[in-house]
ModelCIF file with pLDDT and N, C-alpha, C, O atoms, coordinates in Angstrom:
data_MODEL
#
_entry.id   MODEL 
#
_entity.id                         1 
_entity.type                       polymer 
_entity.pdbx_number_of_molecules   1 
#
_entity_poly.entity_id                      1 
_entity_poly.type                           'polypeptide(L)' 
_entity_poly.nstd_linkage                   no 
_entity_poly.nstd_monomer                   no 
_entity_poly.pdbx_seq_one_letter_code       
;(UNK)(UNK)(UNK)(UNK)(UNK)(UNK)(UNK)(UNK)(UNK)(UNK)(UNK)(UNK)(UNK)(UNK)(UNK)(UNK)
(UNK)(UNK)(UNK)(UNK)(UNK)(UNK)(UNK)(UNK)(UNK)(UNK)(UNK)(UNK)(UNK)(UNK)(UNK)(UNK)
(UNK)
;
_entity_poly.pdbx_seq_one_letter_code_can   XXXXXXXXXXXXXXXXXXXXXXXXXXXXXXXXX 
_entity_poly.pdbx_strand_id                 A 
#
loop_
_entity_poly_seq.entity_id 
_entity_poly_seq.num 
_entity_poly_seq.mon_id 
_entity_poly_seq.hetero 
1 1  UNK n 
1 2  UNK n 
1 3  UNK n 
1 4  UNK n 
1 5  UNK n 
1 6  UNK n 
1 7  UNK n 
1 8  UNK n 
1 9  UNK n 
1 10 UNK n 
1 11 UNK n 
1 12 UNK n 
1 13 UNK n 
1 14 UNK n 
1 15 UNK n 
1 16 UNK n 
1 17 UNK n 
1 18 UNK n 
1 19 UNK n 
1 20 UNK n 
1 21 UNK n 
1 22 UNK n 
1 23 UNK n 
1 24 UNK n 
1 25 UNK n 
1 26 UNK n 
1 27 UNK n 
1 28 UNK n 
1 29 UNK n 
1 30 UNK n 
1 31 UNK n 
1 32 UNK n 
1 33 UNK n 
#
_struct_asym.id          A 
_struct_asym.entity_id   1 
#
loop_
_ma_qa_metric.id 
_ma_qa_metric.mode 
_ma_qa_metric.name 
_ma_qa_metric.software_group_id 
_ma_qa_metric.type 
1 global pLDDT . pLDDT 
2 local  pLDDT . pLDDT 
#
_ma_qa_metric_global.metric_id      1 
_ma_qa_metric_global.metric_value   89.45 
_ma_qa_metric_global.model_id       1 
_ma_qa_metric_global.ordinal_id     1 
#
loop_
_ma_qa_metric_local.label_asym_id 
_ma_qa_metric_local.label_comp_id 
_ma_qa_metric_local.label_seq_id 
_ma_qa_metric_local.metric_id 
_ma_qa_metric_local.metric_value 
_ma_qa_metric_local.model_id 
_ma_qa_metric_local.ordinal_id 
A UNK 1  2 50.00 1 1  
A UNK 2  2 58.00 1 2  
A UNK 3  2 66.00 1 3  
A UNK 4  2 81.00 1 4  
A UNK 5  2 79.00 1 5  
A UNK 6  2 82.00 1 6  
A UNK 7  2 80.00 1 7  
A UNK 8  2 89.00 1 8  
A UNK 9  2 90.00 1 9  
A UNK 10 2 91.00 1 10 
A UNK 11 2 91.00 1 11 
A UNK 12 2 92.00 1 12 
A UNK 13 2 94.00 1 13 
A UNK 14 2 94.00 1 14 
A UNK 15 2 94.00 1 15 
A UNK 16 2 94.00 1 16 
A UNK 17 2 95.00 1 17 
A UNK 18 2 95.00 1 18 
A UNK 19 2 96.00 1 19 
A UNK 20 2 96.00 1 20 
A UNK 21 2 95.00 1 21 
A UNK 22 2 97.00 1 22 
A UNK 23 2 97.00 1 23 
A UNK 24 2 96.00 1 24 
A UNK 25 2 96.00 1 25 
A UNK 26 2 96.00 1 26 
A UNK 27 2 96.00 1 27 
A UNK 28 2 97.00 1 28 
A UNK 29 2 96.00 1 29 
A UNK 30 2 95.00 1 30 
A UNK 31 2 96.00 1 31 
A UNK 32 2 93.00 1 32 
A UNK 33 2 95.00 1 33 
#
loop_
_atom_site.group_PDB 
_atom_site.id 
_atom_site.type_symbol 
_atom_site.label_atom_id 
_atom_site.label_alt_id 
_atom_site.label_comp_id 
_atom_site.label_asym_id 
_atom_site.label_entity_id 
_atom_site.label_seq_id 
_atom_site.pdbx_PDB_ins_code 
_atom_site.Cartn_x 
_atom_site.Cartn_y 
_atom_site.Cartn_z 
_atom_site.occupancy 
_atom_site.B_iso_or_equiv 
_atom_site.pdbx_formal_charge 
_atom_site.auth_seq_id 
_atom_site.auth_comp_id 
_atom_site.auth_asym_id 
_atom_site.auth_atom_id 
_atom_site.pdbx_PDB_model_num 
ATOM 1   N N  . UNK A 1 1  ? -21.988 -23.956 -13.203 1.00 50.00 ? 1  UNK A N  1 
ATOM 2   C CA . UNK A 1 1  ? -20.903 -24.824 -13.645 1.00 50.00 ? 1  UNK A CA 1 
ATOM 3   C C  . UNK A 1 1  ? -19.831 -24.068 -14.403 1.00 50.00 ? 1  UNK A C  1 
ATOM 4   O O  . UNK A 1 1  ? -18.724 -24.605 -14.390 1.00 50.00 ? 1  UNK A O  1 
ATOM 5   N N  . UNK A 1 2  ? -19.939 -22.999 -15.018 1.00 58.00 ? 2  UNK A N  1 
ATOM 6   C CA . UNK A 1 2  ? -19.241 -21.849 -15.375 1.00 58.00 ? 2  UNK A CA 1 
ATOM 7   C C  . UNK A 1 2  ? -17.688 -21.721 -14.718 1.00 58.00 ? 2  UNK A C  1 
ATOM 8   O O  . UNK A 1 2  ? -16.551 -21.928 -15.141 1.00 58.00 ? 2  UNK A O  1 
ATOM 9   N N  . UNK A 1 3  ? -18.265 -21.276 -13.478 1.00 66.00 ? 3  UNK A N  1 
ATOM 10  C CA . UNK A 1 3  ? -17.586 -20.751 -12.482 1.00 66.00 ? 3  UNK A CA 1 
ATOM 11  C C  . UNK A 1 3  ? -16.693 -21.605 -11.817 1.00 66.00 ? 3  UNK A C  1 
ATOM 12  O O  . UNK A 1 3  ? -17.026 -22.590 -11.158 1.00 66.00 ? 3  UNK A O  1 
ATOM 13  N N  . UNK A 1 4  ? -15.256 -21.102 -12.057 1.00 81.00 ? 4  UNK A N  1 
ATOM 14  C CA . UNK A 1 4  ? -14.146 -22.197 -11.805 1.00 81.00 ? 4  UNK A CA 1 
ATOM 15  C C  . UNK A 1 4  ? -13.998 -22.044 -10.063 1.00 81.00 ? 4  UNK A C  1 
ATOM 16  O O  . UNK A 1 4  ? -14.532 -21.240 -9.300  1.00 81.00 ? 4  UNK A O  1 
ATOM 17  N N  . UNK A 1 5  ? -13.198 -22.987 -9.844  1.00 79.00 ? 5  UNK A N  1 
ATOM 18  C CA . UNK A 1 5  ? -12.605 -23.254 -8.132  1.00 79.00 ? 5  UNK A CA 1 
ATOM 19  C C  . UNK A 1 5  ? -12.012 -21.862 -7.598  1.00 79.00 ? 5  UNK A C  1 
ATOM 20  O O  . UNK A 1 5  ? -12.252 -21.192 -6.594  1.00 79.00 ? 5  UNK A O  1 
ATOM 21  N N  . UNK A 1 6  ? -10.858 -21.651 -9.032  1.00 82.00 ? 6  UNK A N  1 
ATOM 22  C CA . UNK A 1 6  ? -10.306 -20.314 -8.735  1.00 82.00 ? 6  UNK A CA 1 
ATOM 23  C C  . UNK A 1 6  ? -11.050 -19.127 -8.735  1.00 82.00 ? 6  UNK A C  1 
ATOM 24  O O  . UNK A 1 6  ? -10.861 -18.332 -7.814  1.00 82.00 ? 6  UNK A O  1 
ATOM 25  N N  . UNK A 1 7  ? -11.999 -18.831 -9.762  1.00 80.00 ? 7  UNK A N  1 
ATOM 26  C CA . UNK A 1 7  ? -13.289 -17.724 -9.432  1.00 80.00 ? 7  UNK A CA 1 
ATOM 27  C C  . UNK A 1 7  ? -14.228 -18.052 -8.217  1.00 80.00 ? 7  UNK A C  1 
ATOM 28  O O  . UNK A 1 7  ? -14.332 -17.180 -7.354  1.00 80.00 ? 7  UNK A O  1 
ATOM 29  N N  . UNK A 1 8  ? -14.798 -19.020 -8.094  1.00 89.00 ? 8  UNK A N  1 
ATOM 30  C CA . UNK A 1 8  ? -15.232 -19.075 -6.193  1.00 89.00 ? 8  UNK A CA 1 
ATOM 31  C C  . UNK A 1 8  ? -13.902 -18.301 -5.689  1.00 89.00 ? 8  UNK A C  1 
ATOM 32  O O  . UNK A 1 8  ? -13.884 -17.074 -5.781  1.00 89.00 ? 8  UNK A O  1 
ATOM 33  N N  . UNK A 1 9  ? -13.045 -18.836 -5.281  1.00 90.00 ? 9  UNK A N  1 
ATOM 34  C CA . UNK A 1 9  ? -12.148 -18.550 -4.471  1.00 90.00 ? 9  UNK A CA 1 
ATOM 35  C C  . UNK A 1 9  ? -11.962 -17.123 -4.642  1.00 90.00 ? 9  UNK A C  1 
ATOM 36  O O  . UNK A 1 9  ? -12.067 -16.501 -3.585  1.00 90.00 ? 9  UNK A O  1 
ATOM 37  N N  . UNK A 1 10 ? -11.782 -16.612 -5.397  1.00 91.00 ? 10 UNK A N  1 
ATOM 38  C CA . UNK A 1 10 ? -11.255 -15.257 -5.700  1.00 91.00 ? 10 UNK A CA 1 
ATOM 39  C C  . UNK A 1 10 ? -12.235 -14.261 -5.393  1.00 91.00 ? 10 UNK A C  1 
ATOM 40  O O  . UNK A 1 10 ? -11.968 -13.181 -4.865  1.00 91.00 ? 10 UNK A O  1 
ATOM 41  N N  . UNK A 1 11 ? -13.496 -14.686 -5.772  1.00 91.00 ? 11 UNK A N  1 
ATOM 42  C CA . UNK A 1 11 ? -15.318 -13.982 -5.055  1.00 91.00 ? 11 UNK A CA 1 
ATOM 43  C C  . UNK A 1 11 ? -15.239 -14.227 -3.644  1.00 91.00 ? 11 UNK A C  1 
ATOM 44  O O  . UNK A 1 11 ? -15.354 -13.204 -2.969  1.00 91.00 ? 11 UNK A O  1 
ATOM 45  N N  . UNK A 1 12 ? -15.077 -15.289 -3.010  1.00 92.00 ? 12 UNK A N  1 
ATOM 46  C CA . UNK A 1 12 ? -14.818 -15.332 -1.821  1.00 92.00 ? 12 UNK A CA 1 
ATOM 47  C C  . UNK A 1 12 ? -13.833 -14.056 -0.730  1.00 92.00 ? 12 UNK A C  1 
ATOM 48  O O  . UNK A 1 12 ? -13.991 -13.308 0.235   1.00 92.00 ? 12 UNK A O  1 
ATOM 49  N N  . UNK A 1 13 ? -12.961 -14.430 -1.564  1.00 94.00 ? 13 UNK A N  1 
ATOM 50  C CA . UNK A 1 13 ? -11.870 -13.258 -1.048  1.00 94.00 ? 13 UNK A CA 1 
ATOM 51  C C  . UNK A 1 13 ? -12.506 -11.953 -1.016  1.00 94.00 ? 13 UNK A C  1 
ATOM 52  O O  . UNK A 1 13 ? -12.458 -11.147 -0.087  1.00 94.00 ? 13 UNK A O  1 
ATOM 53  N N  . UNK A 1 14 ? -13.103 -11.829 -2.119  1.00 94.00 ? 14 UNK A N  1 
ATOM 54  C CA . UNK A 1 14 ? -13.727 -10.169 -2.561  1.00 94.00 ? 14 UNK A CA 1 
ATOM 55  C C  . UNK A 1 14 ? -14.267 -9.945  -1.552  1.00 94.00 ? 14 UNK A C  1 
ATOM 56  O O  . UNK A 1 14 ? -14.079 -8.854  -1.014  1.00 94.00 ? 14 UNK A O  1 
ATOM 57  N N  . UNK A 1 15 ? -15.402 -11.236 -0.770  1.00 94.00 ? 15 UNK A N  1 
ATOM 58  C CA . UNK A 1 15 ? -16.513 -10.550 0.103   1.00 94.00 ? 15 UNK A CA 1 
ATOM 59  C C  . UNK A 1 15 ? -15.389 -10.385 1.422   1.00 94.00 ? 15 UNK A C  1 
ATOM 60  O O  . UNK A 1 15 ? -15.680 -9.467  2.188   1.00 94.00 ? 15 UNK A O  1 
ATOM 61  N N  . UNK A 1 16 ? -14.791 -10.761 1.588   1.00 94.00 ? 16 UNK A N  1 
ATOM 62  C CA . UNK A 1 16 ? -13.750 -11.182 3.116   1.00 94.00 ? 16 UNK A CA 1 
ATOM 63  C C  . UNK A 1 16 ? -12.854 -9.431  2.913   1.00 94.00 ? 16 UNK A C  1 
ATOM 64  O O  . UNK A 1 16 ? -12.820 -8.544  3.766   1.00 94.00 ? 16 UNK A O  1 
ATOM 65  N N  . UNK A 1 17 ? -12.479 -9.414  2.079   1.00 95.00 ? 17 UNK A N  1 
ATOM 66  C CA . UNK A 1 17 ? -12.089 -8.135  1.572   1.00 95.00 ? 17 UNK A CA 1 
ATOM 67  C C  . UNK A 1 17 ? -12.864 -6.779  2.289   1.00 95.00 ? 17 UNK A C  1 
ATOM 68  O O  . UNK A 1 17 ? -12.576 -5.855  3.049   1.00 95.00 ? 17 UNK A O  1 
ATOM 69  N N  . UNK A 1 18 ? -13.999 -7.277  1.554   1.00 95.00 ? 18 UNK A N  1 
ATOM 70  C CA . UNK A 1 18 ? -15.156 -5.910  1.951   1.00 95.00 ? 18 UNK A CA 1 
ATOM 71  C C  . UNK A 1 18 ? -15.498 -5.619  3.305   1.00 95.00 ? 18 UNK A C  1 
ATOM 72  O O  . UNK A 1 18 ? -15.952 -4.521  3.628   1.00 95.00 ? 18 UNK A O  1 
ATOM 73  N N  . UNK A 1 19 ? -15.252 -6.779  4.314   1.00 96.00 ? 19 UNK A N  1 
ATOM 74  C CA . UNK A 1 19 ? -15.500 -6.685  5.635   1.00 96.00 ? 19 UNK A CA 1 
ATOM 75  C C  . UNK A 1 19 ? -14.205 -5.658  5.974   1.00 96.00 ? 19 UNK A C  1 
ATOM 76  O O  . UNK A 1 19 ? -14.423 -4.757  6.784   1.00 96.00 ? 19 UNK A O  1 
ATOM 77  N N  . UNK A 1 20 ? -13.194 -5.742  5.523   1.00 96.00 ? 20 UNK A N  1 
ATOM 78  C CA . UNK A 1 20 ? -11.905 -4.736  6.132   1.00 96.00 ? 20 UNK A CA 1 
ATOM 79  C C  . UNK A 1 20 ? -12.112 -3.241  5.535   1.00 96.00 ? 20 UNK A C  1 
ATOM 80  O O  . UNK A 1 20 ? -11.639 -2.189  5.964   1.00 96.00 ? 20 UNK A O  1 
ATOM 81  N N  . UNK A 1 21 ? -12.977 -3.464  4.392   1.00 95.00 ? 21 UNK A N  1 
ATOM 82  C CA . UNK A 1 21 ? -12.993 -2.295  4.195   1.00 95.00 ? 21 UNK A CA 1 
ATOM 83  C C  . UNK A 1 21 ? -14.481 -1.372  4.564   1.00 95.00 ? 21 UNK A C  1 
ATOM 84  O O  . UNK A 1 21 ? -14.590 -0.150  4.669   1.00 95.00 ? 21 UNK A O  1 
ATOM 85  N N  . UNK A 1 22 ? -15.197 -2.086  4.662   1.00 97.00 ? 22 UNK A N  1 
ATOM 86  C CA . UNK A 1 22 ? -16.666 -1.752  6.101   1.00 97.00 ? 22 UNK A CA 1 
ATOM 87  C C  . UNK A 1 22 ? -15.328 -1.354  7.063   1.00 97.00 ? 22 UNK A C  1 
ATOM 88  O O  . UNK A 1 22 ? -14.792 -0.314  6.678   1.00 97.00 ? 22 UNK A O  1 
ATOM 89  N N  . UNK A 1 23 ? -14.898 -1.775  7.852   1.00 97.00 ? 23 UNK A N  1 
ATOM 90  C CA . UNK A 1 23 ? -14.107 -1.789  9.277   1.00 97.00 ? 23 UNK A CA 1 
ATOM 91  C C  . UNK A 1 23 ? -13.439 -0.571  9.072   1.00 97.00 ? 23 UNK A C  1 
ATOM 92  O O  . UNK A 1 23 ? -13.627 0.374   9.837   1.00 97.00 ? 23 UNK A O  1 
ATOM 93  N N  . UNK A 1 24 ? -12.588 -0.495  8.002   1.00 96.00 ? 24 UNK A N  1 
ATOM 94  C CA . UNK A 1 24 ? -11.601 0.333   8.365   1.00 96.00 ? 24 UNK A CA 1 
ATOM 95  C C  . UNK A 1 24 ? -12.845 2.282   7.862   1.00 96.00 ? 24 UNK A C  1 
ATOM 96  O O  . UNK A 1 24 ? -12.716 3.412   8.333   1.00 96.00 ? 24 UNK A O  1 
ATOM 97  N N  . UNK A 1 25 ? -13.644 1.857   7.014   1.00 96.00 ? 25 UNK A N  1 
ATOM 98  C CA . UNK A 1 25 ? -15.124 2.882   6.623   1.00 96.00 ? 25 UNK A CA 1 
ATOM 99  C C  . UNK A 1 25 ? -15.479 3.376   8.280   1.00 96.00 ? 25 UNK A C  1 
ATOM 100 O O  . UNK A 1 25 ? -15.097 4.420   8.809   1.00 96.00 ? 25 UNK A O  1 
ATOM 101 N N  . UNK A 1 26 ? -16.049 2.642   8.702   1.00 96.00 ? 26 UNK A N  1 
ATOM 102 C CA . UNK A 1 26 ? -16.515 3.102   9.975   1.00 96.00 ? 26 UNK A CA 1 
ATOM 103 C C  . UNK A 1 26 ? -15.788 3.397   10.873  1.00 96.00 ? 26 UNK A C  1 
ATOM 104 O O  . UNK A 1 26 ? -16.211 4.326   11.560  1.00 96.00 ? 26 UNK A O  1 
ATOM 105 N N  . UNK A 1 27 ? -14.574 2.861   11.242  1.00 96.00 ? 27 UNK A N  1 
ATOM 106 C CA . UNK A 1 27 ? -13.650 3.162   12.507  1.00 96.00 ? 27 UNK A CA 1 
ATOM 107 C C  . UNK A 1 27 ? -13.310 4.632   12.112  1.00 96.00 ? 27 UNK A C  1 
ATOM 108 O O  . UNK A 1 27 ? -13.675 5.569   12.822  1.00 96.00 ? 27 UNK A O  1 
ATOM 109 N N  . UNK A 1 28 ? -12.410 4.859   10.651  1.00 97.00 ? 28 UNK A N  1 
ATOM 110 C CA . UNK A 1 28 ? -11.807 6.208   10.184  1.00 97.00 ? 28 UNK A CA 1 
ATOM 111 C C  . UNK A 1 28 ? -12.443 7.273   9.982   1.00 97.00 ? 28 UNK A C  1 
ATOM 112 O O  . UNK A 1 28 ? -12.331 8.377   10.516  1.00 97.00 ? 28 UNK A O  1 
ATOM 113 N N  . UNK A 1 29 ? -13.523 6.685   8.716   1.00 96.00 ? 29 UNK A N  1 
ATOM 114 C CA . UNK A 1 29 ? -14.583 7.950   8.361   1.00 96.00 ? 29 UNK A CA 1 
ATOM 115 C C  . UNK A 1 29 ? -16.136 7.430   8.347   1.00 96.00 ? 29 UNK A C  1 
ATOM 116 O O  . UNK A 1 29 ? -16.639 7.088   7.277   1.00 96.00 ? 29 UNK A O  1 
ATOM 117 N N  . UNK A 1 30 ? -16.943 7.379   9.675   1.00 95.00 ? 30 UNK A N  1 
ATOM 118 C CA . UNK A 1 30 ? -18.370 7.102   10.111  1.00 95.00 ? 30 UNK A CA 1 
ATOM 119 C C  . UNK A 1 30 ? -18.748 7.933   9.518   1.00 95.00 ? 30 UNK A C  1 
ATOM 120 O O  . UNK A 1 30 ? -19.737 7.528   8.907   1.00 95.00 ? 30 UNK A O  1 
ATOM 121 N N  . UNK A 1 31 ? -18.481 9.280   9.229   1.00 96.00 ? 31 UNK A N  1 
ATOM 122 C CA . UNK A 1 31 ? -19.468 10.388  8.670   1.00 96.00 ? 31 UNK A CA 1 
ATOM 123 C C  . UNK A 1 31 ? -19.686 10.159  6.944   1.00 96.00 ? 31 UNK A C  1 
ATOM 124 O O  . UNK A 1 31 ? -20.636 10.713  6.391   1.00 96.00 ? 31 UNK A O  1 
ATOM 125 N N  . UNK A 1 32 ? -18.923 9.477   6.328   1.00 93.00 ? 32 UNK A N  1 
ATOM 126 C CA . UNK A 1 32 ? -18.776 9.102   5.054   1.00 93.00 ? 32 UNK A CA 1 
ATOM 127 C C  . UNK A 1 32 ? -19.152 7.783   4.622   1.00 93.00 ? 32 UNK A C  1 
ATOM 128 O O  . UNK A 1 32 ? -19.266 7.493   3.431   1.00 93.00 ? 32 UNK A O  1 
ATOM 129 N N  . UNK A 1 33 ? -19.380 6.846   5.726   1.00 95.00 ? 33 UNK A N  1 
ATOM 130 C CA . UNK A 1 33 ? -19.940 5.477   5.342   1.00 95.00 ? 33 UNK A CA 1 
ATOM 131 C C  . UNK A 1 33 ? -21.755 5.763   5.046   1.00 95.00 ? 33 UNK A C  1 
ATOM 132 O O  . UNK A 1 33 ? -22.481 4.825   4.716   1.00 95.00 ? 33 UNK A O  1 
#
């Protein structure tokens, strides 16, 4: 109950975030992921 609409939302983003940056990890530098 802490956790406002705008902090969901903003954690949300974070994880949606991390998928582009997995993507762009593996496409550019596989040897470093």
């Amino acid at each position: 109950s802490e956790e406002t609409k705008e902090q969901t939302f903003d954690s949300r983003l974070a994880h949606i975030a991390n998928v582009i940056s997995v993507t762009e990890r593996l496409h550019f530098r596989p040897n470093d992921a």
